[in-house]
N, C-alpha and C. Protein backbone atom coordinates (compact mmCIF):
# COMPACT_ATOMS: atom_id res chain seq x y z
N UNK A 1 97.64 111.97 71.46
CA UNK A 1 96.96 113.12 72.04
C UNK A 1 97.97 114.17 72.53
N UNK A 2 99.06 113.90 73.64
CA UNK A 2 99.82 115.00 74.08
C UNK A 2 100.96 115.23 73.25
N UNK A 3 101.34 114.18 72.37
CA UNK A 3 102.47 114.73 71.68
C UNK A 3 101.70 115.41 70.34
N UNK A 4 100.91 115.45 69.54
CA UNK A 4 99.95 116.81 69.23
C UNK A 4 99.72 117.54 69.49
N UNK A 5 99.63 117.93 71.11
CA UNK A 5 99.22 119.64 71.28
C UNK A 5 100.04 119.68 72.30
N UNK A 6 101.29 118.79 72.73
CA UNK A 6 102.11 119.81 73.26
C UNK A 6 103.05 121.28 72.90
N UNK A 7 103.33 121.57 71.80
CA UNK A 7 103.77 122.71 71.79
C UNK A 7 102.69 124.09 71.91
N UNK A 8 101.67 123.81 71.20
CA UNK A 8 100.62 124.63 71.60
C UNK A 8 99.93 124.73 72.66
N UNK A 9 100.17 123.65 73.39
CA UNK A 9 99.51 124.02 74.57
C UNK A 9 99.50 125.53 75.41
N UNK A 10 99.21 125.82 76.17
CA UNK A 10 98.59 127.23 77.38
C UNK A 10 99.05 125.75 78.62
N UNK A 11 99.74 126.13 78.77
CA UNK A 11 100.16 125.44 80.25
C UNK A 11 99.16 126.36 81.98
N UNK A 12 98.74 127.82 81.42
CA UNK A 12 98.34 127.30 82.53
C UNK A 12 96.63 127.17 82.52
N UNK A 13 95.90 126.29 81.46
CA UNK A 13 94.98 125.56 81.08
C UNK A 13 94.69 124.56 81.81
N UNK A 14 96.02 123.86 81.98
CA UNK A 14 96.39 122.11 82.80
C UNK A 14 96.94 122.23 83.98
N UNK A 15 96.93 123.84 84.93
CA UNK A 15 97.53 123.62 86.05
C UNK A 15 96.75 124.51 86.52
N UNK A 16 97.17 124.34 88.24
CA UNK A 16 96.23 125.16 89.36
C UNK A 16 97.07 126.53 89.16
N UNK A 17 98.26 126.72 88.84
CA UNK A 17 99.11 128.22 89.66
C UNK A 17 99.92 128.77 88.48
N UNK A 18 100.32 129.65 88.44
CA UNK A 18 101.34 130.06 87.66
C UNK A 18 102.55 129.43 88.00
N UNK A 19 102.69 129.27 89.44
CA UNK A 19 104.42 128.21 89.54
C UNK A 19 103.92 126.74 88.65
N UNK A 20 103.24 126.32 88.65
CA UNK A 20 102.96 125.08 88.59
C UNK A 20 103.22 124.90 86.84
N UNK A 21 102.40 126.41 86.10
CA UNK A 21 103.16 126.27 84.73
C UNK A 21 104.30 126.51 84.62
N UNK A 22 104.86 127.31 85.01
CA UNK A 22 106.71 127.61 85.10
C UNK A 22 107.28 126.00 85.42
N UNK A 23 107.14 125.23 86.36
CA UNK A 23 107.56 124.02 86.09
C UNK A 23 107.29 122.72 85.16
N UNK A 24 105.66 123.01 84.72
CA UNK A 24 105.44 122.48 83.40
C UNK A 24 106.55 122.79 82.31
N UNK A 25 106.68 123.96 82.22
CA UNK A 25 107.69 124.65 80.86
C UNK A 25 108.48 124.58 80.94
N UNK A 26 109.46 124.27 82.40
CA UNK A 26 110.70 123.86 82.59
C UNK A 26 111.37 121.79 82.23
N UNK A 27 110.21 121.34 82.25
CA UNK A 27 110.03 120.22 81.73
C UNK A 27 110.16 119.90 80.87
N UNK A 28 109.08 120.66 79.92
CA UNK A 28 108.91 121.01 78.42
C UNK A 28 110.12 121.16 77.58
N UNK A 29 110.65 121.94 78.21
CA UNK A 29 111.69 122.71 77.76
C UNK A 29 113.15 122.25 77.99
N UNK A 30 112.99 120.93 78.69
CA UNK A 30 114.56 120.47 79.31
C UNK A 30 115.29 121.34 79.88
N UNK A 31 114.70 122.43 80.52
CA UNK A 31 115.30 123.30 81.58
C UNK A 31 115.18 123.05 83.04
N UNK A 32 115.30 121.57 83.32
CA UNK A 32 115.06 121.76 84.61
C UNK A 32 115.65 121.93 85.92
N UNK A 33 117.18 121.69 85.06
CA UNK A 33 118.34 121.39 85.49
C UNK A 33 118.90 122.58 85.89
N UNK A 34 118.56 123.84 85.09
CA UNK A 34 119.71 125.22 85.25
C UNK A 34 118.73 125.53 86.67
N UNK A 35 117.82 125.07 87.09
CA UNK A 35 117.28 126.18 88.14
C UNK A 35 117.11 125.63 89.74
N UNK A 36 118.09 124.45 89.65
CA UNK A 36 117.79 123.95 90.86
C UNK A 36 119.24 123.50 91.36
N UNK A 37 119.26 123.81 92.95
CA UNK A 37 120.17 123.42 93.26
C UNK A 37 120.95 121.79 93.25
N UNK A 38 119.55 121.32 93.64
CA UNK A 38 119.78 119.60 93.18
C UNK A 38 119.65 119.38 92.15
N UNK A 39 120.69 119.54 91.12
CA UNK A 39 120.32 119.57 89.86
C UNK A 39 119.25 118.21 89.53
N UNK A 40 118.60 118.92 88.71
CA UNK A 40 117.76 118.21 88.16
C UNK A 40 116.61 117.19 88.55
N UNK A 41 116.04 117.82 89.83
CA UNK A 41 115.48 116.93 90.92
C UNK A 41 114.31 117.75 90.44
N UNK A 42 112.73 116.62 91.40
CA UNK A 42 111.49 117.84 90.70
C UNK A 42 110.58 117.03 92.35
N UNK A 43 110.42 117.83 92.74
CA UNK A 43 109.39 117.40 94.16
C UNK A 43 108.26 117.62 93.47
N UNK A 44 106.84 116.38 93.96
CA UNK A 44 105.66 116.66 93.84
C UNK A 44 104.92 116.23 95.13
N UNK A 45 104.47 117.04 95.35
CA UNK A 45 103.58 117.30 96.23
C UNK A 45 102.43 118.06 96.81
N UNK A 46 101.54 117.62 98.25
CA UNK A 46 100.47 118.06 98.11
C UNK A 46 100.15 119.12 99.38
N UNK A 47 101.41 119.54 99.56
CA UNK A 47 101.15 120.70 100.65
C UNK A 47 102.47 121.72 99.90
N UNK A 48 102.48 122.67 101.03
CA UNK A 48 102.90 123.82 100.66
C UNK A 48 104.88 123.52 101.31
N UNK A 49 105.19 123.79 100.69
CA UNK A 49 107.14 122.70 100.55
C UNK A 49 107.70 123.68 99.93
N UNK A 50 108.24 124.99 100.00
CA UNK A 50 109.39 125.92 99.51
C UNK A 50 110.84 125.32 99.20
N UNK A 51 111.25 124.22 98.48
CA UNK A 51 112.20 123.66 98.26
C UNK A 51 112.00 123.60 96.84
N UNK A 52 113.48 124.80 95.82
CA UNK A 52 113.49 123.82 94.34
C UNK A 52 112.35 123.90 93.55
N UNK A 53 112.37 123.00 92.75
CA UNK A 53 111.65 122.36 92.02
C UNK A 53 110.38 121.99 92.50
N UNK A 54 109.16 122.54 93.21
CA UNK A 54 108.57 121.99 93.63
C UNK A 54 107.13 121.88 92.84
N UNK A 55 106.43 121.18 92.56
CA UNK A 55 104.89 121.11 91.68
C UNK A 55 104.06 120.88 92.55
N UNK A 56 103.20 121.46 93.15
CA UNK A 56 102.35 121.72 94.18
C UNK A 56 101.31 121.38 93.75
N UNK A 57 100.70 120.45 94.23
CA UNK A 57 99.33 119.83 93.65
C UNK A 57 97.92 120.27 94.20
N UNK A 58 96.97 120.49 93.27
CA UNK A 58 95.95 120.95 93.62
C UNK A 58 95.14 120.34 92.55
N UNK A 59 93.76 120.78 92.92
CA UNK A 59 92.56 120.93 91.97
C UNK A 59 92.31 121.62 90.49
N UNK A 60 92.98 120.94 89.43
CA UNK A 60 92.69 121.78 88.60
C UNK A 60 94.22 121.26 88.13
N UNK A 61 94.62 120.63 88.60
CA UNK A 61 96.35 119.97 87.91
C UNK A 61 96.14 118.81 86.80
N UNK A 62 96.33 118.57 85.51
CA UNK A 62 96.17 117.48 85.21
C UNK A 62 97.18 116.95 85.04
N UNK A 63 97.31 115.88 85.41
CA UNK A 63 98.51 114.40 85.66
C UNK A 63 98.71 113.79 84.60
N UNK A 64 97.93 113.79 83.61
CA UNK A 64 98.60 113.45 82.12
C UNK A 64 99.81 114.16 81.86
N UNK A 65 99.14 115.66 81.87
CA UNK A 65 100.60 116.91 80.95
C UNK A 65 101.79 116.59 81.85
N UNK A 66 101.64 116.34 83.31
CA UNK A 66 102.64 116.13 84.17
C UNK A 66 103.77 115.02 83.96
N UNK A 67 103.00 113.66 83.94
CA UNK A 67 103.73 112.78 83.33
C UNK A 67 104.12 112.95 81.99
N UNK A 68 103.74 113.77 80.91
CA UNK A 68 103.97 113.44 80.17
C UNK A 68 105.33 113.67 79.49
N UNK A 69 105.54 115.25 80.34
CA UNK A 69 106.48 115.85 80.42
C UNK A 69 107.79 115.74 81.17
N UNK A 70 107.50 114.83 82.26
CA UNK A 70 108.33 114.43 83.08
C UNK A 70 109.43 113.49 81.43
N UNK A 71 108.09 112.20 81.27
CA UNK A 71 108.44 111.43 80.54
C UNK A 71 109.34 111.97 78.92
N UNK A 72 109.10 113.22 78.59
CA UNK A 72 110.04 113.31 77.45
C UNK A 72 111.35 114.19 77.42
N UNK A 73 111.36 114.30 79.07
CA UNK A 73 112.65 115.32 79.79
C UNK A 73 113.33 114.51 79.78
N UNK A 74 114.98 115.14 79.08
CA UNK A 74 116.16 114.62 79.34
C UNK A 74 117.20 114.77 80.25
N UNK A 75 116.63 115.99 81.20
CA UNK A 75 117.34 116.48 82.15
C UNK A 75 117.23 115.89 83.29
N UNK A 76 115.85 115.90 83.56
CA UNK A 76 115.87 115.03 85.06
C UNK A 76 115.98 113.88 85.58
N UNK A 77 116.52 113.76 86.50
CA UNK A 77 117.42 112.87 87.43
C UNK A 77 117.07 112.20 88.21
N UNK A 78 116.08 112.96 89.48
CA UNK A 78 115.20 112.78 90.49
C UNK A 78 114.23 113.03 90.63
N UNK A 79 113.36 111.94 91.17
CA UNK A 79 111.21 112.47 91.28
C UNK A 79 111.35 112.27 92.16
N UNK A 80 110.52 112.65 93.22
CA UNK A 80 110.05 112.58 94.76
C UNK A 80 108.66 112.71 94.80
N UNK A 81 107.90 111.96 94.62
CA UNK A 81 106.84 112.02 94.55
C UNK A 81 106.33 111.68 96.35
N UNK A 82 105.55 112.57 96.72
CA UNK A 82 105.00 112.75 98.45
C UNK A 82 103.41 112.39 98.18
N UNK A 83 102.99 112.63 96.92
CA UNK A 83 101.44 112.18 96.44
C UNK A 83 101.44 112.08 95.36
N UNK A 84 99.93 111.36 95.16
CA UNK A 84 99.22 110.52 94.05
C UNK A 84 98.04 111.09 94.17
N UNK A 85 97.22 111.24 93.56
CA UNK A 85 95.97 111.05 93.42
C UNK A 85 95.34 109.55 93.70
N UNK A 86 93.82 109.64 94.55
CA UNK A 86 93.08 108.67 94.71
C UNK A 86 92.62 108.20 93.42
N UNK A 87 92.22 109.42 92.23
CA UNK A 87 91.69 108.48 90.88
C UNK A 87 92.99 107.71 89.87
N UNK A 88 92.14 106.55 89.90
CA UNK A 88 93.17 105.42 89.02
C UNK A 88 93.21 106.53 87.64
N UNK A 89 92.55 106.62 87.21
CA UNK A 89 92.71 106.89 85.76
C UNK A 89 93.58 108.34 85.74
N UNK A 90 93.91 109.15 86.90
CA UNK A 90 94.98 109.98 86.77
C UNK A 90 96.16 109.59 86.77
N UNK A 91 96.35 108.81 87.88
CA UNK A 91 97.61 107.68 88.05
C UNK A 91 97.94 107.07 86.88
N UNK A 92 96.96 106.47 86.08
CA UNK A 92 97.45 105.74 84.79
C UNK A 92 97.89 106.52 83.98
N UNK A 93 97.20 107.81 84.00
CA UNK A 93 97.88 109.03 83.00
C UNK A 93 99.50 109.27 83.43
N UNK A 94 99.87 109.45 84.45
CA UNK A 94 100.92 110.00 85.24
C UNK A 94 101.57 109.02 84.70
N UNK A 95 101.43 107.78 85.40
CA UNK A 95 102.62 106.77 84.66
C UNK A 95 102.66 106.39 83.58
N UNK A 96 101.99 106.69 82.96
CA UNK A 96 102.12 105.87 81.56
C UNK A 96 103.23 107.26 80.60
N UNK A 97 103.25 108.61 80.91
CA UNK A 97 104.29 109.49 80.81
C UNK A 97 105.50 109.64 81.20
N UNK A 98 105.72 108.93 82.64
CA UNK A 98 106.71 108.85 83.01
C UNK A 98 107.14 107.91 82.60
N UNK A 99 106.40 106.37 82.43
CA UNK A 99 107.14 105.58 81.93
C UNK A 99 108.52 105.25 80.69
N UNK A 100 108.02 106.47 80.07
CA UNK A 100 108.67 106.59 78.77
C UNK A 100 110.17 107.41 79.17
N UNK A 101 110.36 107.85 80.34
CA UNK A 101 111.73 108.50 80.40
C UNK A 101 112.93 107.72 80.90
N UNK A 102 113.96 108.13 80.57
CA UNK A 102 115.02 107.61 80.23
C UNK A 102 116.36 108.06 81.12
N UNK A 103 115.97 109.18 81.76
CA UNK A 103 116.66 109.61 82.59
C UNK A 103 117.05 109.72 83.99
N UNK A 104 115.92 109.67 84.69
CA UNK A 104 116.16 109.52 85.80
C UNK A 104 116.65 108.15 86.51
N UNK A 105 117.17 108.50 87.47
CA UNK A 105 117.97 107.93 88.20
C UNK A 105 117.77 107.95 89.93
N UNK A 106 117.04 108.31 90.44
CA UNK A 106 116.59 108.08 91.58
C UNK A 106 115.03 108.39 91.52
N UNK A 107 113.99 107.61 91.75
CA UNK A 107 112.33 107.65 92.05
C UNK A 107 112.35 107.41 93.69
N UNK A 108 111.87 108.18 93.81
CA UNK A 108 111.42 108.18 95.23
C UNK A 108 109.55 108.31 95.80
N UNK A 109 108.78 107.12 95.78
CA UNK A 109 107.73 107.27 96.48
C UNK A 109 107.58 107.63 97.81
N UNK A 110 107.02 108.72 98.78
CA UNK A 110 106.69 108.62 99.80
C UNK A 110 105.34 109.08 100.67
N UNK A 111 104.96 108.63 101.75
CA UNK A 111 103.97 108.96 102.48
C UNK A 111 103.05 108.71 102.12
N UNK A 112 102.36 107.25 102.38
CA UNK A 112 101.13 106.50 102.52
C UNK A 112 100.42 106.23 100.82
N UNK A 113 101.44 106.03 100.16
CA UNK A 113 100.87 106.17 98.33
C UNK A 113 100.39 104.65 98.33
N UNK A 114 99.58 104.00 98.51
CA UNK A 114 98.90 102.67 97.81
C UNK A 114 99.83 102.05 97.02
N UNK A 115 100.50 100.91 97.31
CA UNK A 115 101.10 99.82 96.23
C UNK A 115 100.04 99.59 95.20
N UNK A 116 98.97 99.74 95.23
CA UNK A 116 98.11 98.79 93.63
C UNK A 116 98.03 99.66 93.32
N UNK A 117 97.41 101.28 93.67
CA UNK A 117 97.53 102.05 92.29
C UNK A 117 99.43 102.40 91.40
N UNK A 118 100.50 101.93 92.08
CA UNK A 118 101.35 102.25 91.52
C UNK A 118 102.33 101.42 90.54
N UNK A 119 102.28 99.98 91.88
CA UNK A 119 103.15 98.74 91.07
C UNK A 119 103.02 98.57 89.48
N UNK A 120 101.89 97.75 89.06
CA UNK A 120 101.51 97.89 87.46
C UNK A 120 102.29 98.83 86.62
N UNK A 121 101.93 100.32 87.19
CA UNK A 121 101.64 101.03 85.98
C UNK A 121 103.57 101.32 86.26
N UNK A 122 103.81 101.03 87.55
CA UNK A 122 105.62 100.97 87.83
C UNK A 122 106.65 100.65 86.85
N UNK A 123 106.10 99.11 86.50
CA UNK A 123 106.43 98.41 86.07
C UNK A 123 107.59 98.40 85.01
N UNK A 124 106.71 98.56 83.65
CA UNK A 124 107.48 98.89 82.43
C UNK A 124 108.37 99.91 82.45
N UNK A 125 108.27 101.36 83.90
CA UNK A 125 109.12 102.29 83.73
C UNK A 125 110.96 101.14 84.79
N UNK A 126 110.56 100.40 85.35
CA UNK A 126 111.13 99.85 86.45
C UNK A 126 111.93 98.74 84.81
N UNK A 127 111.60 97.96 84.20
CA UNK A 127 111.68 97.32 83.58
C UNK A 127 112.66 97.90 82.49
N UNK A 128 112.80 99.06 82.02
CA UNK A 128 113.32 99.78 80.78
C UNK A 128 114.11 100.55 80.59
N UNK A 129 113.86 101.19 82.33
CA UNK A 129 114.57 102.60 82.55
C UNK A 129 116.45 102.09 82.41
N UNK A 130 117.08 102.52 82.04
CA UNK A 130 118.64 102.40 81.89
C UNK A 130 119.36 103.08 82.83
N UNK A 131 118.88 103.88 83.60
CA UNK A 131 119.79 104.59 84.14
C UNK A 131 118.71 105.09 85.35
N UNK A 132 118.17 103.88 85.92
CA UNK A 132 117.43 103.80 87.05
C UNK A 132 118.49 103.83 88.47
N UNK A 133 118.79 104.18 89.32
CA UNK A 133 120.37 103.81 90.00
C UNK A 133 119.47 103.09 91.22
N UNK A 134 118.52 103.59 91.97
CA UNK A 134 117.82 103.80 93.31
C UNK A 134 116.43 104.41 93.17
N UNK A 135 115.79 103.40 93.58
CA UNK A 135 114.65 103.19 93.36
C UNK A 135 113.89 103.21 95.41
N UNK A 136 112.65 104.42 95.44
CA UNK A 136 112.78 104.43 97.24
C UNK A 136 111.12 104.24 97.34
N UNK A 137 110.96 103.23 98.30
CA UNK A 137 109.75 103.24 98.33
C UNK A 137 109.44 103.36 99.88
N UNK A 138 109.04 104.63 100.18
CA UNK A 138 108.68 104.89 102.05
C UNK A 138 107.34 104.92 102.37
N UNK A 139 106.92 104.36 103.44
CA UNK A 139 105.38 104.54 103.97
C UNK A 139 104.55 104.19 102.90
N UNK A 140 105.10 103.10 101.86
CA UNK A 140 104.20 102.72 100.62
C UNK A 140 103.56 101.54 101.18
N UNK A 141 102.26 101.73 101.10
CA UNK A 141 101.59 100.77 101.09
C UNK A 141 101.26 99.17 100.59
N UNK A 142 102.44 98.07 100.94
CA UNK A 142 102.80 96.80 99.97
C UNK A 142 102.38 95.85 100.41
N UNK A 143 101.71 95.16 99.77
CA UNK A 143 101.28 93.62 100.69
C UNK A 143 101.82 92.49 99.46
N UNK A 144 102.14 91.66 100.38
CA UNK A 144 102.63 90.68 98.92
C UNK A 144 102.26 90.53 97.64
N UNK A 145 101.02 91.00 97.25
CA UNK A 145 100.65 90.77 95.82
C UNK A 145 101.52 91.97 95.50
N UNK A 146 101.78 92.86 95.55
CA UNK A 146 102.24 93.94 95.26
C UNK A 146 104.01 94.00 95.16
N UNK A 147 104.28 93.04 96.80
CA UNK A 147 105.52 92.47 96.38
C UNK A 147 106.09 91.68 95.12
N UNK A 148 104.61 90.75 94.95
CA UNK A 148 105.63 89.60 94.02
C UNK A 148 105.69 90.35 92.96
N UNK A 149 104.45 91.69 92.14
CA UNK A 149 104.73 92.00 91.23
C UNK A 149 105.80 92.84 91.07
N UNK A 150 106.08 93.79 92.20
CA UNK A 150 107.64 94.33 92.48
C UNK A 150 108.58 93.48 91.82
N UNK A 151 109.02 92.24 92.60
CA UNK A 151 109.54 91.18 92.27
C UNK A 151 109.94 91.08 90.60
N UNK A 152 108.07 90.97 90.20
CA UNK A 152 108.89 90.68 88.76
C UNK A 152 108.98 91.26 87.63
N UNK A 153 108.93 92.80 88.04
CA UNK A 153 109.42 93.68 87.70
C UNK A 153 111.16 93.64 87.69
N UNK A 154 111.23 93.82 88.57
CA UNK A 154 112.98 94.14 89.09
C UNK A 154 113.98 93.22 88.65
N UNK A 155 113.00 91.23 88.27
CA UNK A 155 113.97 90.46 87.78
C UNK A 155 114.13 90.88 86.30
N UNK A 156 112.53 91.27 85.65
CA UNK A 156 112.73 91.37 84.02
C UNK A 156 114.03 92.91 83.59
N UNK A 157 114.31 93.54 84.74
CA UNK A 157 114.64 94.38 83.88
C UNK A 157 116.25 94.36 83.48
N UNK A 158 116.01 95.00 82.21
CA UNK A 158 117.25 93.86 81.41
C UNK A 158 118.52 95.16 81.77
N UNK A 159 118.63 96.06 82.39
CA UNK A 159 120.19 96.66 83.12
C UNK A 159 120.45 96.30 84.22
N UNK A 160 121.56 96.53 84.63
CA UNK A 160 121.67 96.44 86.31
C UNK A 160 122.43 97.06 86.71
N UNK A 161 121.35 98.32 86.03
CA UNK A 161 122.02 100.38 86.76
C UNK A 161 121.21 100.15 88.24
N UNK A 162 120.20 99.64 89.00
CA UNK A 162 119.45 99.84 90.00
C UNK A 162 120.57 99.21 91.60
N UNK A 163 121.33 100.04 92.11
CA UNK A 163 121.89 99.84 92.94
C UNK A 163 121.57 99.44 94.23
N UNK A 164 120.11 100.62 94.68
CA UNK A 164 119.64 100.51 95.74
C UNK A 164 117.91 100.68 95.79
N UNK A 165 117.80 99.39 96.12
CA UNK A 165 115.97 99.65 96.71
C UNK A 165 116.22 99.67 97.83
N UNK A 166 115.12 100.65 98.32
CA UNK A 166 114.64 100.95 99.83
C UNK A 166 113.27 100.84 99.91
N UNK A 167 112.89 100.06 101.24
CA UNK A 167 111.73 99.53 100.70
C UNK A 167 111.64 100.07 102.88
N UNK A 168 111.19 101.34 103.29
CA UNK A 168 111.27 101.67 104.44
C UNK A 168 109.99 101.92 105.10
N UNK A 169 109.25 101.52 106.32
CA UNK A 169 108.42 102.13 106.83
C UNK A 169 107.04 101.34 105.85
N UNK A 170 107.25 99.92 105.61
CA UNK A 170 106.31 99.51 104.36
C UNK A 170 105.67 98.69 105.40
N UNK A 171 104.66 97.71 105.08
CA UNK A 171 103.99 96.88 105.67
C UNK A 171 104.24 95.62 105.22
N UNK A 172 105.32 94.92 104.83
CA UNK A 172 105.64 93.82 104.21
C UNK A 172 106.16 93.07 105.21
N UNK A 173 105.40 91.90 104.82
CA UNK A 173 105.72 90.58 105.87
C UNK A 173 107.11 89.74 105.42
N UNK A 174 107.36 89.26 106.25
CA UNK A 174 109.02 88.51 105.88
C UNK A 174 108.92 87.92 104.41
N UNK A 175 107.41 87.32 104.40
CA UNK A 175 107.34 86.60 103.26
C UNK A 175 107.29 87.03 101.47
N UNK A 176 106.58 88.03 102.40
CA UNK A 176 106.57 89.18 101.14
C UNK A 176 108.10 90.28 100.69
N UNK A 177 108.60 90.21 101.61
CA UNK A 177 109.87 91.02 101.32
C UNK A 177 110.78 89.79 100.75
N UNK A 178 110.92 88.37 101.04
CA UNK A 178 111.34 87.38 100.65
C UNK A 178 111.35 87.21 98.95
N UNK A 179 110.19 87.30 98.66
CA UNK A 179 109.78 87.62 97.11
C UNK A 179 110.57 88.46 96.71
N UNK A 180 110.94 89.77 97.35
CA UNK A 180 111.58 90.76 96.51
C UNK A 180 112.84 90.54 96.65
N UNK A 181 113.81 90.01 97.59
CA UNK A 181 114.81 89.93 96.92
C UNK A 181 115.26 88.34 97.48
């Protein structure tokens, strides 16, 4: 589906703003790198954040083109993701795009994002990624099921570019953080 009508796409069809397509196309385009001071970093989020790279989420954003684009960028480095969407089936869109990239090197979840809508679909990107360094999970929502699948994620994956998990401000019991490392 998206690798068919991504070049034709109207980017701003799939987004709330005109910034929001300018960073679609900077994606697109493996430009994401010349325009930010942190090179190659991309904030998403759901309030109003004047920093960079920022994709400002609203009504009218779809999370497929987002991931999808994330996922076939060779430039970027860093996600910071501050929100998710409550619908699973956007989330599954989102990751299942990102999963496919190859580049980044620091993921950063933060502020109250649900461990089950994320772990799963985590997974295979956690599992594959080569040049994963630091991996941050803050105010994420984890309870041991979520741990162990963390867990076995992090043992299958066959590099060992992942230097640093941060696992801060989580709700994990000794037992459950035990699982993870």
């Amino acid at each position: 589906y998206y690798d068919v009508r991504a070049q034709d796409l109207k980017l701003e069809d799939v987004t709330s703003s005109e910034h929001n397509a300018k960073i679609l196309r900077m994606l697109r385009d493996d430009d994401l790198a010349s325009t930010e001071e942190e090179e190659g970093a991309l904030y998403i989020v759901d309030y109003t954040k004047d920093y960079g790279n920022t994709f400002f989420v609203k009504e009218g954003d779809d999370w497929g083109w987002l991931g999808y684009f994330i996922g076939r960028n060779k430039q970027i480095s860093n996600v910071h993701l501050f929100y998710l969407p409550k619908d699973g089936e956007e989330v599954s869109a989102f990751m299942e795009g990102i999963k496919h990239n190859r580049s980044i090197e620091y993921l950063d979840f933060q502020h109250k994002i649900e461990g089950d809508s994320i772990i799963d679909r985590l997974a295979p990107f956690i599992i594959h990624n080569t040049n994963l360094k630091q991996l941050r999970l803050f105010e994420v929502d984890l309870g041991f099921n979520c741990a162990h699948r963390l867990a076995v994620a992090l043992k299958r994956r066959q590099h060992k570019s992942l230097t640093l998990l941060s696992l801060q401000c989580n709700n994990l019991t000794n037992e459950a953080l035990e699982e993870i490392i």
